[in-house]
PDB file of N, CA and C in Angstrom:
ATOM      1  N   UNK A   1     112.252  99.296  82.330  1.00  0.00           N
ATOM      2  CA  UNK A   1     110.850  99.595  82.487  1.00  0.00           C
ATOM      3  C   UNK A   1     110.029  98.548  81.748  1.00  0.00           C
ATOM      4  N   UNK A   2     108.896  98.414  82.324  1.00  0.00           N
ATOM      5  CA  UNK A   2     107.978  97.500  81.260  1.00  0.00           C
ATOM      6  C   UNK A   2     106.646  97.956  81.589  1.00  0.00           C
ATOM      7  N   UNK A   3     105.806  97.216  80.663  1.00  0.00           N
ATOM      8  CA  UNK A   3     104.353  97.724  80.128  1.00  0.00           C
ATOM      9  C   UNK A   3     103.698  96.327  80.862  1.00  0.00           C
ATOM     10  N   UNK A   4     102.398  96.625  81.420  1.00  0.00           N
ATOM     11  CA  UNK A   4     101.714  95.965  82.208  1.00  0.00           C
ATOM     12  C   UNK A   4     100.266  95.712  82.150  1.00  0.00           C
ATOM     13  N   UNK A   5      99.414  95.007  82.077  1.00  0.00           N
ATOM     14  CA  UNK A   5      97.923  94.607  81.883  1.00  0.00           C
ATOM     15  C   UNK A   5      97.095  94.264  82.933  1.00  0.00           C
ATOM     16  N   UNK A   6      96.820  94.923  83.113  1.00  0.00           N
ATOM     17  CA  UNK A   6      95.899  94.356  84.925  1.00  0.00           C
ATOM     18  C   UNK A   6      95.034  94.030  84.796  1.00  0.00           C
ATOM     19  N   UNK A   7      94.303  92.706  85.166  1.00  0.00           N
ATOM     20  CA  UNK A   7      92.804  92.077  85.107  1.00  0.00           C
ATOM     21  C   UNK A   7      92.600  91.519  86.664  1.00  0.00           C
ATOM     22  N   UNK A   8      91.394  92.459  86.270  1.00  0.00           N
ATOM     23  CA  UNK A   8      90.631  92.316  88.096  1.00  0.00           C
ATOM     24  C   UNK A   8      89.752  91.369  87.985  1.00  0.00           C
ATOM     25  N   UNK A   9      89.617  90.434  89.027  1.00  0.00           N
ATOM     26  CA  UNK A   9      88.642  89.752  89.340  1.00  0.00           C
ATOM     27  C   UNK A   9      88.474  88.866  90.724  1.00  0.00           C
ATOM     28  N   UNK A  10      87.177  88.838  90.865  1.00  0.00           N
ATOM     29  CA  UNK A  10      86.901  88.335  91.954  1.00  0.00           C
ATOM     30  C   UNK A  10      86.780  86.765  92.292  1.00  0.00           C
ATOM     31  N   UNK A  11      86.645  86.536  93.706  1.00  0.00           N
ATOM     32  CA  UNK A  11      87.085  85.077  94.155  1.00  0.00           C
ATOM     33  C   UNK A  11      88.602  84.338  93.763  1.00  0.00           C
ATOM     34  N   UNK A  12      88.581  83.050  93.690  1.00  0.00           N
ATOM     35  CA  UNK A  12      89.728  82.949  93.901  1.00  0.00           C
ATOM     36  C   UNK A  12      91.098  82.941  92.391  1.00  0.00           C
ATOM     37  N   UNK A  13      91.722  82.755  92.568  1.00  0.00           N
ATOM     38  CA  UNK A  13      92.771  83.189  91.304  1.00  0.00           C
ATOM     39  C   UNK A  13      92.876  81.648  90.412  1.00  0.00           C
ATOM     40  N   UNK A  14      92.661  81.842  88.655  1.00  0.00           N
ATOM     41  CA  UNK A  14      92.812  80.651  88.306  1.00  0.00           C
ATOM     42  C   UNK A  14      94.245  80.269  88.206  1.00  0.00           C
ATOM     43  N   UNK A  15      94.085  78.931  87.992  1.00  0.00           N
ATOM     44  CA  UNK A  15      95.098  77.988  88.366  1.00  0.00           C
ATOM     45  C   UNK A  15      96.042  78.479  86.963  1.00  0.00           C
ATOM     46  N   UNK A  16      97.317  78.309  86.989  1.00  0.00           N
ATOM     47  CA  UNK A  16      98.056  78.170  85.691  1.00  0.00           C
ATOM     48  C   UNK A  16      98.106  77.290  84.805  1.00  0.00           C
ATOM     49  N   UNK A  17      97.384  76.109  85.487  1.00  0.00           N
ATOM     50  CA  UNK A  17      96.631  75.457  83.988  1.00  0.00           C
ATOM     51  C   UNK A  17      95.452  75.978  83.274  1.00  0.00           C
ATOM     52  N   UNK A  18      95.003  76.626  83.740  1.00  0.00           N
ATOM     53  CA  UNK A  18      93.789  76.934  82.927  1.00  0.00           C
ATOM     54  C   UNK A  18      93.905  78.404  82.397  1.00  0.00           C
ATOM     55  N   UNK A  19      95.159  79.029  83.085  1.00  0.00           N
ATOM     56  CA  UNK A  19      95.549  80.523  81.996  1.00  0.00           C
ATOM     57  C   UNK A  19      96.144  79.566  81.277  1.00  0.00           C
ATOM     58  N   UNK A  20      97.018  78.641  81.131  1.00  0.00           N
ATOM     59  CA  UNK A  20      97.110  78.248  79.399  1.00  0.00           C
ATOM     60  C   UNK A  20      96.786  78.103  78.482  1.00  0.00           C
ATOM     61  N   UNK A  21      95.295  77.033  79.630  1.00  0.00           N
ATOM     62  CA  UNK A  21      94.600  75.877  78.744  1.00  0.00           C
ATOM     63  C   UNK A  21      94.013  77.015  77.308  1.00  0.00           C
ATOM     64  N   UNK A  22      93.512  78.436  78.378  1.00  0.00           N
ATOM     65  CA  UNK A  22      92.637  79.636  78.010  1.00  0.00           C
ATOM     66  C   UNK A  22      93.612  80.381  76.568  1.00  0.00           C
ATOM     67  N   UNK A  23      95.191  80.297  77.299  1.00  0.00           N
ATOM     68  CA  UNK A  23      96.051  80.808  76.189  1.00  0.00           C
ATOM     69  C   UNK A  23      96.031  80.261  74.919  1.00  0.00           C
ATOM     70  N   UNK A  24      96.103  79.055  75.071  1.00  0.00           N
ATOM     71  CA  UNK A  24      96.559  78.044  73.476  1.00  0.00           C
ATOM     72  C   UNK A  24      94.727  77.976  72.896  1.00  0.00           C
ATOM     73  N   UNK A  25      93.817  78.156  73.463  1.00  0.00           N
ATOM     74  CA  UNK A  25      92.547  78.347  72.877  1.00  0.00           C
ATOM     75  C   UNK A  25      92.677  79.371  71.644  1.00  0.00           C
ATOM     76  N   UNK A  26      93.234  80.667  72.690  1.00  0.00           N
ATOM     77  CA  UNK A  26      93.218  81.665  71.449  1.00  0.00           C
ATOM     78  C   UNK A  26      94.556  82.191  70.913  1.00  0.00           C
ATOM     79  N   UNK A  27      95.037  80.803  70.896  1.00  0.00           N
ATOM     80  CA  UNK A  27      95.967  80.603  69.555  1.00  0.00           C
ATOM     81  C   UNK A  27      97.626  81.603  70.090  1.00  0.00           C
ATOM     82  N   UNK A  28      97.761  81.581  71.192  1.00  0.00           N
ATOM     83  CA  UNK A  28      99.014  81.674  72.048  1.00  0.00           C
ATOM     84  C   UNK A  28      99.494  80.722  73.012  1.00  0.00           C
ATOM     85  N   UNK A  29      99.958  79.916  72.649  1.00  0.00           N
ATOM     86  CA  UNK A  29     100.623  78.212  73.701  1.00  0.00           C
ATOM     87  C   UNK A  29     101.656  79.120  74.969  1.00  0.00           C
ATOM     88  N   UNK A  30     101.773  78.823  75.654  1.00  0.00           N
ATOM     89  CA  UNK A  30     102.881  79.750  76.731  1.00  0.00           C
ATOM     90  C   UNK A  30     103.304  78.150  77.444  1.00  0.00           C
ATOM     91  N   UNK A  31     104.671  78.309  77.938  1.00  0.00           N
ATOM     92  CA  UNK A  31     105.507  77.772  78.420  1.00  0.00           C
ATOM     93  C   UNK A  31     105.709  78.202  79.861  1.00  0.00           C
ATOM     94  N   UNK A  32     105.832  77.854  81.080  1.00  0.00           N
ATOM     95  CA  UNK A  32     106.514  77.973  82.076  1.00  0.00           C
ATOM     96  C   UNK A  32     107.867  78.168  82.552  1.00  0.00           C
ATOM     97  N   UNK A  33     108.539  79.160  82.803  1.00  0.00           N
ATOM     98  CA  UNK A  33     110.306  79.104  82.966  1.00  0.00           C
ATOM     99  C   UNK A  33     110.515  79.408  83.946  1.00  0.00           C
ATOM    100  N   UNK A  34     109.828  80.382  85.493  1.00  0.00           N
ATOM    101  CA  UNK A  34     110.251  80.338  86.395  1.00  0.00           C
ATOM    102  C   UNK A  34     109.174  80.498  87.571  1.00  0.00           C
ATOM    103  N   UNK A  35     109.189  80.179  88.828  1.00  0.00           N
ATOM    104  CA  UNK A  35     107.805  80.304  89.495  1.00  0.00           C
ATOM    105  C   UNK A  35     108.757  81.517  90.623  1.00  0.00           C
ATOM    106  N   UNK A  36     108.580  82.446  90.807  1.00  0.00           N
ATOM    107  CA  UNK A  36     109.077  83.296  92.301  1.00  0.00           C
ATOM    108  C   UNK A  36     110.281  83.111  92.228  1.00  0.00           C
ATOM    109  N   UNK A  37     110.706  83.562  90.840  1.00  0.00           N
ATOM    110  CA  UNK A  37     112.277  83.867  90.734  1.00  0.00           C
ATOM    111  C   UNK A  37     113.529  82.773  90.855  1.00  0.00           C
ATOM    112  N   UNK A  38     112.976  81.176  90.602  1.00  0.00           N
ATOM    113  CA  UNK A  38     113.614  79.959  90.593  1.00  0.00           C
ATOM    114  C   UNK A  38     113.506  79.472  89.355  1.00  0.00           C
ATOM    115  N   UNK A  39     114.181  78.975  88.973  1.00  0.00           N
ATOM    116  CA  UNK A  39     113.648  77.938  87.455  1.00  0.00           C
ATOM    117  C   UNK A  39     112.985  76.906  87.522  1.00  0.00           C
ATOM    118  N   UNK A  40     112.001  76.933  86.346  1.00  0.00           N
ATOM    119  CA  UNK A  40     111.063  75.613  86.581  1.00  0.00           C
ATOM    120  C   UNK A  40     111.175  74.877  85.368  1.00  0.00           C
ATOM    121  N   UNK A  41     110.600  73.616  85.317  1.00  0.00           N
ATOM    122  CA  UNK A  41     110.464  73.215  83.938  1.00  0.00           C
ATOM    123  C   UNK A  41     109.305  73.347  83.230  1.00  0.00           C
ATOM    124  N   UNK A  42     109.209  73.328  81.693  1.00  0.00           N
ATOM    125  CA  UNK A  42     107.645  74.027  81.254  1.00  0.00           C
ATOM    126  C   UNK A  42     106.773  73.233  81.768  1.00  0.00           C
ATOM    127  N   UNK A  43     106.933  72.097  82.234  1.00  0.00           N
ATOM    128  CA  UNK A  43     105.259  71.236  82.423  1.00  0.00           C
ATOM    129  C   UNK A  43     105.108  71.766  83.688  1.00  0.00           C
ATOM    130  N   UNK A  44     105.675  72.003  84.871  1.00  0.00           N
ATOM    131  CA  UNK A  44     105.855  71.998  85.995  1.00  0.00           C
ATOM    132  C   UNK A  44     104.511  73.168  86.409  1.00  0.00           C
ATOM    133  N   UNK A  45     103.703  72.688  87.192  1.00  0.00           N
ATOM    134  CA  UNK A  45     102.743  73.299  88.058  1.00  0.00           C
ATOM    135  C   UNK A  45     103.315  74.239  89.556  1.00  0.00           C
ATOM    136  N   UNK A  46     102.501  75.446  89.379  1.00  0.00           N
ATOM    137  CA  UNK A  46     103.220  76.106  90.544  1.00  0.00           C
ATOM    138  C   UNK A  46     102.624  75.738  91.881  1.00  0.00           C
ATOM    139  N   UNK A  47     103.038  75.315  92.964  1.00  0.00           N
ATOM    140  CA  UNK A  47     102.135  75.304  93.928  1.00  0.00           C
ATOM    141  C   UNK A  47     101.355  76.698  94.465  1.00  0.00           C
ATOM    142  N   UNK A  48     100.072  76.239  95.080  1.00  0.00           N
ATOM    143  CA  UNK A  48      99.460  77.445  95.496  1.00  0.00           C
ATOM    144  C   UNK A  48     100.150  78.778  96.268  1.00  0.00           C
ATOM    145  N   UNK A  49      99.910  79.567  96.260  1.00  0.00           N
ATOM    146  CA  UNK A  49     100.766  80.931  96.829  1.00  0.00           C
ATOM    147  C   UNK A  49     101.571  81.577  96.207  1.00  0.00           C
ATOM    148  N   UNK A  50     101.819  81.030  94.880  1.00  0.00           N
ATOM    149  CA  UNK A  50     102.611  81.441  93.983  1.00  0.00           C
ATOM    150  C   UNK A  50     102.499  83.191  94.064  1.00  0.00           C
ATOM    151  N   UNK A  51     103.708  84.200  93.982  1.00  0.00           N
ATOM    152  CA  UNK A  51     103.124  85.568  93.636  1.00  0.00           C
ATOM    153  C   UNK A  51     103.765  85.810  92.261  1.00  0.00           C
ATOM    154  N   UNK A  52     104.617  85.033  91.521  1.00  0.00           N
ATOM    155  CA  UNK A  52     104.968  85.468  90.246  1.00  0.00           C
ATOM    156  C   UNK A  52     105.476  84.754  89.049  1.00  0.00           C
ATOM    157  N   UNK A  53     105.098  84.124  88.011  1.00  0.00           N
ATOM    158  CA  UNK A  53     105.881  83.426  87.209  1.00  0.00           C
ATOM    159  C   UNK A  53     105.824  84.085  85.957  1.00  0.00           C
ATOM    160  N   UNK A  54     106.826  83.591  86.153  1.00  0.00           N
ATOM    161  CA  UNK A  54     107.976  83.883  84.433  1.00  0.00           C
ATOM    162  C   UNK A  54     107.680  82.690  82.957  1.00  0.00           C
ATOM    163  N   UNK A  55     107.248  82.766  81.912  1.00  0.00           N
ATOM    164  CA  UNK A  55     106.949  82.447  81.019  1.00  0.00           C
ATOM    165  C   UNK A  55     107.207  83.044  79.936  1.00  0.00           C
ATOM    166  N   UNK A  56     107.517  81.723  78.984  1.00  0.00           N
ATOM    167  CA  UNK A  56     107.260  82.168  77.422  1.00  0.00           C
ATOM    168  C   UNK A  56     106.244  82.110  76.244  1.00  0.00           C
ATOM    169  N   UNK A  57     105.954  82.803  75.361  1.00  0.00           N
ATOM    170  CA  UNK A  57     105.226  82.614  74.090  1.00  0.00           C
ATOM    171  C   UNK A  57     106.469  82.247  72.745  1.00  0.00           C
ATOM    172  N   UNK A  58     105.784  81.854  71.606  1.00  0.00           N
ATOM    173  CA  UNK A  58     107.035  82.099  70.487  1.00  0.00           C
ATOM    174  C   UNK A  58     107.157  83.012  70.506  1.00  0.00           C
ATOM    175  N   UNK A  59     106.715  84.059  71.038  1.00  0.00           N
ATOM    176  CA  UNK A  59     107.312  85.540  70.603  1.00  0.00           C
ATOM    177  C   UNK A  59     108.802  86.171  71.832  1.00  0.00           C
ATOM    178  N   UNK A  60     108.411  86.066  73.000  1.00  0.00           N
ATOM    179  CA  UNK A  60     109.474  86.129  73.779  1.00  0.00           C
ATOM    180  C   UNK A  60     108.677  85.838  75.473  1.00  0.00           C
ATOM    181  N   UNK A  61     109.258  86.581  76.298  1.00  0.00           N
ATOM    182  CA  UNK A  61     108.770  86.646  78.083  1.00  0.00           C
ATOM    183  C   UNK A  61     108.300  87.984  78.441  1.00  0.00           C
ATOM    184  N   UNK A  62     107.473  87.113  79.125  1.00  0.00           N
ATOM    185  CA  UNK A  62     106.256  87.870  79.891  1.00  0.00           C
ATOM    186  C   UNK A  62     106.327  87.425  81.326  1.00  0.00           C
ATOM    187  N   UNK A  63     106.247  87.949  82.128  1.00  0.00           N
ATOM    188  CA  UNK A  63     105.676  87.488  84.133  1.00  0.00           C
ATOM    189  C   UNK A  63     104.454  87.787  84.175  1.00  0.00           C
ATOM    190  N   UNK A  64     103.774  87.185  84.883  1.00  0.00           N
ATOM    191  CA  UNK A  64     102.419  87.133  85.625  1.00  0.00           C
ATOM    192  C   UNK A  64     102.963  87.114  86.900  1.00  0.00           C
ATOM    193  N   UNK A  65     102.218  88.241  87.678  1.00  0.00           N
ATOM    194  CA  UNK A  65     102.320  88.424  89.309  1.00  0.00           C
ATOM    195  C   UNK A  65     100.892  88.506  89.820  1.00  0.00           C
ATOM    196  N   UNK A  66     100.773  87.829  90.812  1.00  0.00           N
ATOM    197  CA  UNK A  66      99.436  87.605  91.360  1.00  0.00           C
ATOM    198  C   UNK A  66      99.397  88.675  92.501  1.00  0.00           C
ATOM    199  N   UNK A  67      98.504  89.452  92.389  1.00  0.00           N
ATOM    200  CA  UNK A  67      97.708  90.077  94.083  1.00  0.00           C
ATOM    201  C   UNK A  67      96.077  89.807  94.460  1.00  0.00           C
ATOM    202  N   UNK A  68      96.079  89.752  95.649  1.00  0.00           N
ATOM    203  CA  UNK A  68      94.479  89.482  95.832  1.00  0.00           C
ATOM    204  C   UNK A  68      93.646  90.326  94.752  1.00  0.00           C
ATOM    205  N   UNK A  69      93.072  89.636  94.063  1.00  0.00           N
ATOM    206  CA  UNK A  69      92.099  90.102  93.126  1.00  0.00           C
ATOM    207  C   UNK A  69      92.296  90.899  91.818  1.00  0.00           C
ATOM    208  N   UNK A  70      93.578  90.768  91.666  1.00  0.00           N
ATOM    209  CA  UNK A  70      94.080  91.011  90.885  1.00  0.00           C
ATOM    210  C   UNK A  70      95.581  90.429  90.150  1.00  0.00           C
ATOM    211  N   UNK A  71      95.999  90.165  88.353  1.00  0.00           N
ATOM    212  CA  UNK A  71      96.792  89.606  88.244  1.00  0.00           C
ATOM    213  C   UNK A  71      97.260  90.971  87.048  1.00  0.00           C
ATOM    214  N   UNK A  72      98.984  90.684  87.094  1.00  0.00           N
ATOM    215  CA  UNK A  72      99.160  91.532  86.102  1.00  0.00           C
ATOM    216  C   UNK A  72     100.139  91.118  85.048  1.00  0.00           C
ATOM    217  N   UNK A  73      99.669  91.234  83.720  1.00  0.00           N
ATOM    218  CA  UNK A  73     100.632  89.946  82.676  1.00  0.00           C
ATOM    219  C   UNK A  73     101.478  91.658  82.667  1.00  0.00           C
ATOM    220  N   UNK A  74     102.863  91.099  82.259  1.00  0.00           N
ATOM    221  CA  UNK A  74     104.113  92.432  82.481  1.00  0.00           C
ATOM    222  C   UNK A  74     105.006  92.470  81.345  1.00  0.00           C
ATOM    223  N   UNK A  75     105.806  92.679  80.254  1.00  0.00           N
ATOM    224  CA  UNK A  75     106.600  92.618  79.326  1.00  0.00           C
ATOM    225  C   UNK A  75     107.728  94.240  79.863  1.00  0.00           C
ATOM    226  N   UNK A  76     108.704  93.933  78.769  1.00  0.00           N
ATOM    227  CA  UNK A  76     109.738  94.917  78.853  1.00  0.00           C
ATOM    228  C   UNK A  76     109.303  95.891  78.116  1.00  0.00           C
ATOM    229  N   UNK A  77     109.464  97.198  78.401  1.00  0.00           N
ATOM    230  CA  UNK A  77     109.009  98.301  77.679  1.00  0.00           C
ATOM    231  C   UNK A  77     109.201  98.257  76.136  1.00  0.00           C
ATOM    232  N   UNK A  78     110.533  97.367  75.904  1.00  0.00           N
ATOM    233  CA  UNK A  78     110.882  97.282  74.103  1.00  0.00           C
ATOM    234  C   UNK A  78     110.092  95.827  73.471  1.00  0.00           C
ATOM    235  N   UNK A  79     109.404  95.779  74.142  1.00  0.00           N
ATOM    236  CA  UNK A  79     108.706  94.789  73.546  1.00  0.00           C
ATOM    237  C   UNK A  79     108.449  94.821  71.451  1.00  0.00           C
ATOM    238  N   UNK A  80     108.752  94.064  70.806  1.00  0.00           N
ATOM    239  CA  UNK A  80     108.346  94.107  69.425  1.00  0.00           C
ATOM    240  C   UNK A  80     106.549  93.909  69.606  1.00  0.00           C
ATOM    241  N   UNK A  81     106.260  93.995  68.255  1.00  0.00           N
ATOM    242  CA  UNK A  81     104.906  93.981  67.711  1.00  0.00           C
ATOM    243  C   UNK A  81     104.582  92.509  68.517  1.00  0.00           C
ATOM    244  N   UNK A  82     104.877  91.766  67.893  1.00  0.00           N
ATOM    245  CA  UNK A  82     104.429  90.338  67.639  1.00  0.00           C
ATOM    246  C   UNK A  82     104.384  90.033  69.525  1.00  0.00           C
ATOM    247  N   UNK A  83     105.424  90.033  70.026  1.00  0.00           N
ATOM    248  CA  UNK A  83     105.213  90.325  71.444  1.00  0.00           C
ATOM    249  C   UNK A  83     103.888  90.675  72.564  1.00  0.00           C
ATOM    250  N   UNK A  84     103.769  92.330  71.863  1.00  0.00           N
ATOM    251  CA  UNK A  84     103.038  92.903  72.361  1.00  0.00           C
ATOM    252  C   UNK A  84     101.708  92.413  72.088  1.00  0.00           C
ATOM    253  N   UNK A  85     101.489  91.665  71.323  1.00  0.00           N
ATOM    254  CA  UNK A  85     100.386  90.638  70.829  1.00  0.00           C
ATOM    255  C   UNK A  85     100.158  89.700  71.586  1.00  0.00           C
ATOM    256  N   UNK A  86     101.038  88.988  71.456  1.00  0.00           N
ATOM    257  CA  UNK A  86     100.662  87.791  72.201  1.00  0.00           C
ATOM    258  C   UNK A  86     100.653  88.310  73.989  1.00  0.00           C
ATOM    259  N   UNK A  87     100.913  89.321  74.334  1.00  0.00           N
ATOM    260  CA  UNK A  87     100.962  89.968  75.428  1.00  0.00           C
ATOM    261  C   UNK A  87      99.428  90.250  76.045  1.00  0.00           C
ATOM    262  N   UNK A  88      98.752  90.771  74.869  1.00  0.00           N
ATOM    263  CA  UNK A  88      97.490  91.307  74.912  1.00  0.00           C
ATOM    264  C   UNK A  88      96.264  89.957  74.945  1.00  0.00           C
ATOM    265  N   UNK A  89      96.838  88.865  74.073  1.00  0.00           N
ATOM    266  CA  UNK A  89      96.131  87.754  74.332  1.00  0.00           C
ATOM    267  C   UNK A  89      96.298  87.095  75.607  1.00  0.00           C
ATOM    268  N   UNK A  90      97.161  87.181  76.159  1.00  0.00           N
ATOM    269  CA  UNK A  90      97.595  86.090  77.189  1.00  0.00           C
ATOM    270  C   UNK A  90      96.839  87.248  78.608  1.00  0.00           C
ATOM    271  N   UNK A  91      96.561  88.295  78.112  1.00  0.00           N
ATOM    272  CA  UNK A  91      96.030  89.053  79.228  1.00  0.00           C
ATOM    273  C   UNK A  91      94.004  89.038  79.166  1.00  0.00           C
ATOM    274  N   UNK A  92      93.999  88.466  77.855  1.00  0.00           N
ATOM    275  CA  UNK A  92      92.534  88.380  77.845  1.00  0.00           C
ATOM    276  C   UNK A  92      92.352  86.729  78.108  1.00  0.00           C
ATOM    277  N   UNK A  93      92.984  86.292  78.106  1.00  0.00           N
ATOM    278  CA  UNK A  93      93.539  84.570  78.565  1.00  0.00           C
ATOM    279  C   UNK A  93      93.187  84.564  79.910  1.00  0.00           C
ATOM    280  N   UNK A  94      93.310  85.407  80.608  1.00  0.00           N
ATOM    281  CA  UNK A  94      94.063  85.660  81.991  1.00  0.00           C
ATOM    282  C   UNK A  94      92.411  86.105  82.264  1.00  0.00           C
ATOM    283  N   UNK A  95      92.153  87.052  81.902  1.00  0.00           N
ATOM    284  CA  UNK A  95      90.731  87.577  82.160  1.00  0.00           C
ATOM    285  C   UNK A  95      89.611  86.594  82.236  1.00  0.00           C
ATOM    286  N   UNK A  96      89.714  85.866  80.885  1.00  0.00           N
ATOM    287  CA  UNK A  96      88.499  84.631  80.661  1.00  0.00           C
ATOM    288  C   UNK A  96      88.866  83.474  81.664  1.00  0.00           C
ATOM    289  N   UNK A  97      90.098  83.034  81.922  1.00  0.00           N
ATOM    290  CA  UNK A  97      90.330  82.087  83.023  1.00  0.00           C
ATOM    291  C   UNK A  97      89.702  82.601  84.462  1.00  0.00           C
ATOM    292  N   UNK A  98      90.155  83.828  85.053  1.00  0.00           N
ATOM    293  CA  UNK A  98      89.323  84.437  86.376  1.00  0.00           C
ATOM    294  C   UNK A  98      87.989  84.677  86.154  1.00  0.00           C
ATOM    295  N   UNK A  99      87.116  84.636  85.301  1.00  0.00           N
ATOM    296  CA  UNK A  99      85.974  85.336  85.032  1.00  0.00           C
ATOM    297  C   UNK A  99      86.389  87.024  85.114  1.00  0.00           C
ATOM    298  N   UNK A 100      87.357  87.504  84.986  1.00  0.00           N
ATOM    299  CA  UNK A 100      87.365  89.033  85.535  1.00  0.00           C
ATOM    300  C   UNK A 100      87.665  89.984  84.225  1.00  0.00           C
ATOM    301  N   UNK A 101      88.600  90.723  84.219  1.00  0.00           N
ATOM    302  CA  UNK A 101      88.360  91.610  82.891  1.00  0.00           C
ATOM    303  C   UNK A 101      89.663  92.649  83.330  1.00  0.00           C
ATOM    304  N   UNK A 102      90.305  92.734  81.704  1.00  0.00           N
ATOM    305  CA  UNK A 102      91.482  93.348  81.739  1.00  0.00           C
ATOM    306  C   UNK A 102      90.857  95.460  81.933  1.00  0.00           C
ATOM    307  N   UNK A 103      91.528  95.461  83.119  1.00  0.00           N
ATOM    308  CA  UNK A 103      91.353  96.853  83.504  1.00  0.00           C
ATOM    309  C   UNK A 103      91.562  98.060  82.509  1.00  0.00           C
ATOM    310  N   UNK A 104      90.549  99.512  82.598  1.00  0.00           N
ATOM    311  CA  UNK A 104      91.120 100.065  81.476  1.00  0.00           C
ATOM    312  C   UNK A 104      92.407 100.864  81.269  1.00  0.00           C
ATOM    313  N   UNK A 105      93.392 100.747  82.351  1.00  0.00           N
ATOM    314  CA  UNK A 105      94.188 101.692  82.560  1.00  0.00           C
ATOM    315  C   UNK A 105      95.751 100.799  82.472  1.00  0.00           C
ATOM    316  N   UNK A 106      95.033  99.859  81.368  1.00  0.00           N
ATOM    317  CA  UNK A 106      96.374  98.560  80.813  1.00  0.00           C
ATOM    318  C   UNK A 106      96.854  99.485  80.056  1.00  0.00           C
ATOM    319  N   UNK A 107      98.472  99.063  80.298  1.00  0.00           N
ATOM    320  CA  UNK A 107      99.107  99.581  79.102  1.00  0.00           C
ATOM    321  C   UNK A 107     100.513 100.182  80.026  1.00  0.00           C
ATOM    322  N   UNK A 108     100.064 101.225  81.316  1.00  0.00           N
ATOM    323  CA  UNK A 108     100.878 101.911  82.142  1.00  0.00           C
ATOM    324  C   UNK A 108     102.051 100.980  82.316  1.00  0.00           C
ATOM    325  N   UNK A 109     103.152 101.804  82.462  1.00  0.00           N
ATOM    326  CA  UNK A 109     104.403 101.514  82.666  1.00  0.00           C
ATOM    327  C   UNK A 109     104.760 101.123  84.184  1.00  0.00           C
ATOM    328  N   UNK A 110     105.580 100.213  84.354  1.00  0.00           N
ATOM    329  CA  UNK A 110     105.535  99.844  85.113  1.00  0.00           C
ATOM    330  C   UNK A 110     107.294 100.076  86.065  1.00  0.00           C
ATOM    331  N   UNK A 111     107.717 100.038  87.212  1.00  0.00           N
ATOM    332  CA  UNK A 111     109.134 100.225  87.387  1.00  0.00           C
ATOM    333  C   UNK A 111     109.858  98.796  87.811  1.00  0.00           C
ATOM    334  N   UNK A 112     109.443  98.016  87.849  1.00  0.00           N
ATOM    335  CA  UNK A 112     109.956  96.521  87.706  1.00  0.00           C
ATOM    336  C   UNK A 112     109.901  95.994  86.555  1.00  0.00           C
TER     337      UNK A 112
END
């Protein structure tokens, strides 16, 4: 099971450079490790259509899955503290990159 953050927003979805650029602003750097269930390398850009990548913080992995107008940063239900932190940043990362805003019903468990 894992715990999930949903940020809605409208028009089009930002790029994964700029959920970084947005991440390492507020002091969480994230890495790239897989785009749609393949391995990537960290510099590596996803091409457009992407619906899911896999990434790291120093703390551990997180996925981002994209749906129209909505993105959802995802961790494992046992997530530690420090984790769940940088979890919560990388989801307000995520928010300030779309212009959109982490939904209030973050947190729900998720079955993937």
């Amino acid at each position: 099971m894992g715990m999930e953050r949903h940020i809605a927003f409208s028009g089009d979805a930002p790029s994964w450079e700029t959920i970084q650029k947005h991440a390492a602003a507020l002091g969480v750097p994230i890495a790239l490790k897989m785009i749609d269930g393949l391995p990537a390398f960290p510099d590596e850009l996803p091409d457009a259509g992407w619906r899911e990548l896999r990434f790291s913080s120093a703390a551990g992995m997180m996925s981002l899955r994209l749906q129209p107008g909505q993105m959802s940063v995802v961790v494992w239900g046992n997530a530690d503290e420090s984790l769940r932190s940088d979890w919560e940043t990388v989801a307000k990362a995520c928010a300030q990159a779309a212009g959109g805003s982490v939904s209030p019903d973050a947190g729900a468990s998720c079955g993937k």
